[in-house]
C-alpha atoms as a PDB file:
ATOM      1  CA  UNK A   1       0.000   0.000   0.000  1.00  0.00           C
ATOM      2  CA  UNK A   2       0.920   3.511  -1.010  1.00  0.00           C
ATOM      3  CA  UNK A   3       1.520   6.121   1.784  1.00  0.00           C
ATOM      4  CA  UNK A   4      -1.291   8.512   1.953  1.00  0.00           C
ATOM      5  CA  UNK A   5      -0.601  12.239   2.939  1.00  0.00           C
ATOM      6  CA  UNK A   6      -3.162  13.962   5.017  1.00  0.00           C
ATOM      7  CA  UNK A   7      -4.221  17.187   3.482  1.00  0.00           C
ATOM      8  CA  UNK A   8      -5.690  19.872   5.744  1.00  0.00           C
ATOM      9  CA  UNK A   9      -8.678  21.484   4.836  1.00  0.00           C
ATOM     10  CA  UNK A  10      -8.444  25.943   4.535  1.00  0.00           C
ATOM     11  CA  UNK A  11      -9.238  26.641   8.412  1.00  0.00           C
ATOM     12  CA  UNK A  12      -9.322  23.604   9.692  1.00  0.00           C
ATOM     13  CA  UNK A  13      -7.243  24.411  12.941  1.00  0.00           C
ATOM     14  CA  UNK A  14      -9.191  27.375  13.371  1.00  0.00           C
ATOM     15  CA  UNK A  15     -12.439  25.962  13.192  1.00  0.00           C
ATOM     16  CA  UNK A  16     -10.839  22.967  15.651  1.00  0.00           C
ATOM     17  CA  UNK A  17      -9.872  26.064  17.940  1.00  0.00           C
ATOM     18  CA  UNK A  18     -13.665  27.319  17.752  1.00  0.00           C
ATOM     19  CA  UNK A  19     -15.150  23.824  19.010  1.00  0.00           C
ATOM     20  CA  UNK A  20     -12.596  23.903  21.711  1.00  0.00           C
ATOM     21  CA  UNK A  21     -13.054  26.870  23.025  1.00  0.00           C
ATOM     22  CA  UNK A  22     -16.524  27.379  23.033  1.00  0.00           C
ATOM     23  CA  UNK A  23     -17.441  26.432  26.368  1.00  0.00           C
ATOM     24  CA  UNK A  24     -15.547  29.680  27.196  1.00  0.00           C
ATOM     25  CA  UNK A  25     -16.795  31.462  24.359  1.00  0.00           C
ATOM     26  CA  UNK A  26     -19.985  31.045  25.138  1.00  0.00           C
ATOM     27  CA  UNK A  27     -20.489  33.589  27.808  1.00  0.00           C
ATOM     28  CA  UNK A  28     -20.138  36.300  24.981  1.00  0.00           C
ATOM     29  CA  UNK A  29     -22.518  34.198  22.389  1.00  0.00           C
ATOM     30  CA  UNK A  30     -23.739  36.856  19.756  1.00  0.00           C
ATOM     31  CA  UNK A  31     -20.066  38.303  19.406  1.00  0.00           C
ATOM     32  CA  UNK A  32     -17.655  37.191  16.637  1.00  0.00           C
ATOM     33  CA  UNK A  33     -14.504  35.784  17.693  1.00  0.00           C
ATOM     34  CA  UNK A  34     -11.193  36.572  15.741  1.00  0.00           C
ATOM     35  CA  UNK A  35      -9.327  32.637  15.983  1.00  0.00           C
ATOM     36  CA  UNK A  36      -5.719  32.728  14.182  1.00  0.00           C
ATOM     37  CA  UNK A  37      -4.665  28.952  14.593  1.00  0.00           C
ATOM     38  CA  UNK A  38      -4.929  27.955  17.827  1.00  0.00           C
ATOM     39  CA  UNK A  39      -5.380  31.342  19.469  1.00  0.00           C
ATOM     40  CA  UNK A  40      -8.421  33.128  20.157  1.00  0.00           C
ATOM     41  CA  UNK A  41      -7.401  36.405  19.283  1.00  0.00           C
ATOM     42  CA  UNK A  42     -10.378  38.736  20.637  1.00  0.00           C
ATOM     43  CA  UNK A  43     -14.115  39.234  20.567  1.00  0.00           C
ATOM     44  CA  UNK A  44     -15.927  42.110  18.756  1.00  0.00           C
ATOM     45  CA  UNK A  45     -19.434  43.478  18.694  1.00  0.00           C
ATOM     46  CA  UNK A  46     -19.388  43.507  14.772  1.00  0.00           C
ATOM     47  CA  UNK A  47     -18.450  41.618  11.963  1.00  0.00           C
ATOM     48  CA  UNK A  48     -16.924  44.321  10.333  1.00  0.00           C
ATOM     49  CA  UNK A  49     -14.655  44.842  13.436  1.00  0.00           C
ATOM     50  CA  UNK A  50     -13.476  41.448  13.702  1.00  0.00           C
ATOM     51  CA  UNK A  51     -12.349  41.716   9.789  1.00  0.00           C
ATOM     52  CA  UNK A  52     -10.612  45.300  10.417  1.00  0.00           C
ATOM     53  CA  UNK A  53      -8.760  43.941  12.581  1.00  0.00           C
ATOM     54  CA  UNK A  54      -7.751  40.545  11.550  1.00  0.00           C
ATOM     55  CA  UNK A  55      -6.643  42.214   7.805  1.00  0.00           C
ATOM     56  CA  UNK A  56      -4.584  45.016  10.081  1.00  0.00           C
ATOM     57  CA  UNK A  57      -3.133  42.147  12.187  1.00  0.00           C
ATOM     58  CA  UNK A  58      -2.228  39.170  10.216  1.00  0.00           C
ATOM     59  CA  UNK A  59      -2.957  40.567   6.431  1.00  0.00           C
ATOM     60  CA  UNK A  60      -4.772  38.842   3.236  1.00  0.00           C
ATOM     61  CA  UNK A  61      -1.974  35.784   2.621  1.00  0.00           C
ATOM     62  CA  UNK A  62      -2.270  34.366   6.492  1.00  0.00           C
ATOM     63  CA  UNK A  63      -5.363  32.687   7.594  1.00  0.00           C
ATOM     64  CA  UNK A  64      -7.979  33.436  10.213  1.00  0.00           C
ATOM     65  CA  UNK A  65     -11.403  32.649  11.087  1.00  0.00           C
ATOM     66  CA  UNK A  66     -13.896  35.328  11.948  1.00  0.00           C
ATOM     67  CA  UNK A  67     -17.332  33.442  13.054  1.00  0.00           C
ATOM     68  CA  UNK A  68     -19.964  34.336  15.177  1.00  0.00           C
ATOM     69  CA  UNK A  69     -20.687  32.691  18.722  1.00  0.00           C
ATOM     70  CA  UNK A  70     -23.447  30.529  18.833  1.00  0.00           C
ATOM     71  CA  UNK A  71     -24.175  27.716  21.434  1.00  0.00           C
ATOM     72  CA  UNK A  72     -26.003  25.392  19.245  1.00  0.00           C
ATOM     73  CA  UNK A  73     -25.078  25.891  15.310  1.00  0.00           C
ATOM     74  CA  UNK A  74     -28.006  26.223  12.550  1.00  0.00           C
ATOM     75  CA  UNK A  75     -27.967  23.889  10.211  1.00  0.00           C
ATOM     76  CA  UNK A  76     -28.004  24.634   6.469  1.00  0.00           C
ATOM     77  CA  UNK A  77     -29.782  22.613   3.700  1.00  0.00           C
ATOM     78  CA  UNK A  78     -28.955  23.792   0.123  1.00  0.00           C
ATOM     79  CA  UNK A  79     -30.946  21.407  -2.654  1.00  0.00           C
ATOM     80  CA  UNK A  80     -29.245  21.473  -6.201  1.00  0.00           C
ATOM     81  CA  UNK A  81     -33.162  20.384  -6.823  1.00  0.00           C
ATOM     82  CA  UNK A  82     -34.545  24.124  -6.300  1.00  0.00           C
ATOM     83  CA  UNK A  83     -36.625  25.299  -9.000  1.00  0.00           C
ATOM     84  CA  UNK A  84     -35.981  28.281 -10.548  1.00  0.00           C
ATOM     85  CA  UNK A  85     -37.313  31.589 -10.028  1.00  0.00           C
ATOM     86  CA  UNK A  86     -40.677  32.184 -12.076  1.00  0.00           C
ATOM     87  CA  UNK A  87     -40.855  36.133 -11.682  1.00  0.00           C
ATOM     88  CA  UNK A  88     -37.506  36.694 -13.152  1.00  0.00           C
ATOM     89  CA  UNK A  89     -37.349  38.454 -16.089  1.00  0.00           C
ATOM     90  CA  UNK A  90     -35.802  36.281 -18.311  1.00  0.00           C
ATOM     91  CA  UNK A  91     -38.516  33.797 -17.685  1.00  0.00           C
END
């Protein structure tokens, strides 16, 4: 058998950091956390914030995760089956 190299996903240790740390996190649930690797860098009131500040701190060519704090995640179901939109104009 051939020797098979693990590829990590884009954010992978910083969405690992996220489910770690969200027992703590969870006391400011509705904030967005700034996670670079396996730090929590800070918690800010707005999206926008975060984003400032993770550009300004680490730039565009090192990764970071900017997510908002939620106990309990929503899940998201996308069908490929959706029919398309009958009041556009093209139609």
């Amino acid at each position: 058998m051939g020797l098979r190299k693990q590829v990590k996903m884009a954010l992978e240790k910083e969405l690992e950091t996220y489910k770690q740390k969200l027992p703590e996190l969870k006391a400011e649930e509705g904030k967005f956390v700034l996670i670079h690797g396996a730090n929590v860098v800070r918690t800010f009131t707005s999206y926008e914030d975060a984003i400032k500040e993770a550009y300004a701190e680490f730039g565009p060519n090192e990764p970071f995760l900017v997510k908002q704090i939620q106990a309990i995640e929503q899940a998201h179901f996308i069908s490929r089956f959706v029919e398309p939109c009958r009041t556009s104009p093209s139609q």
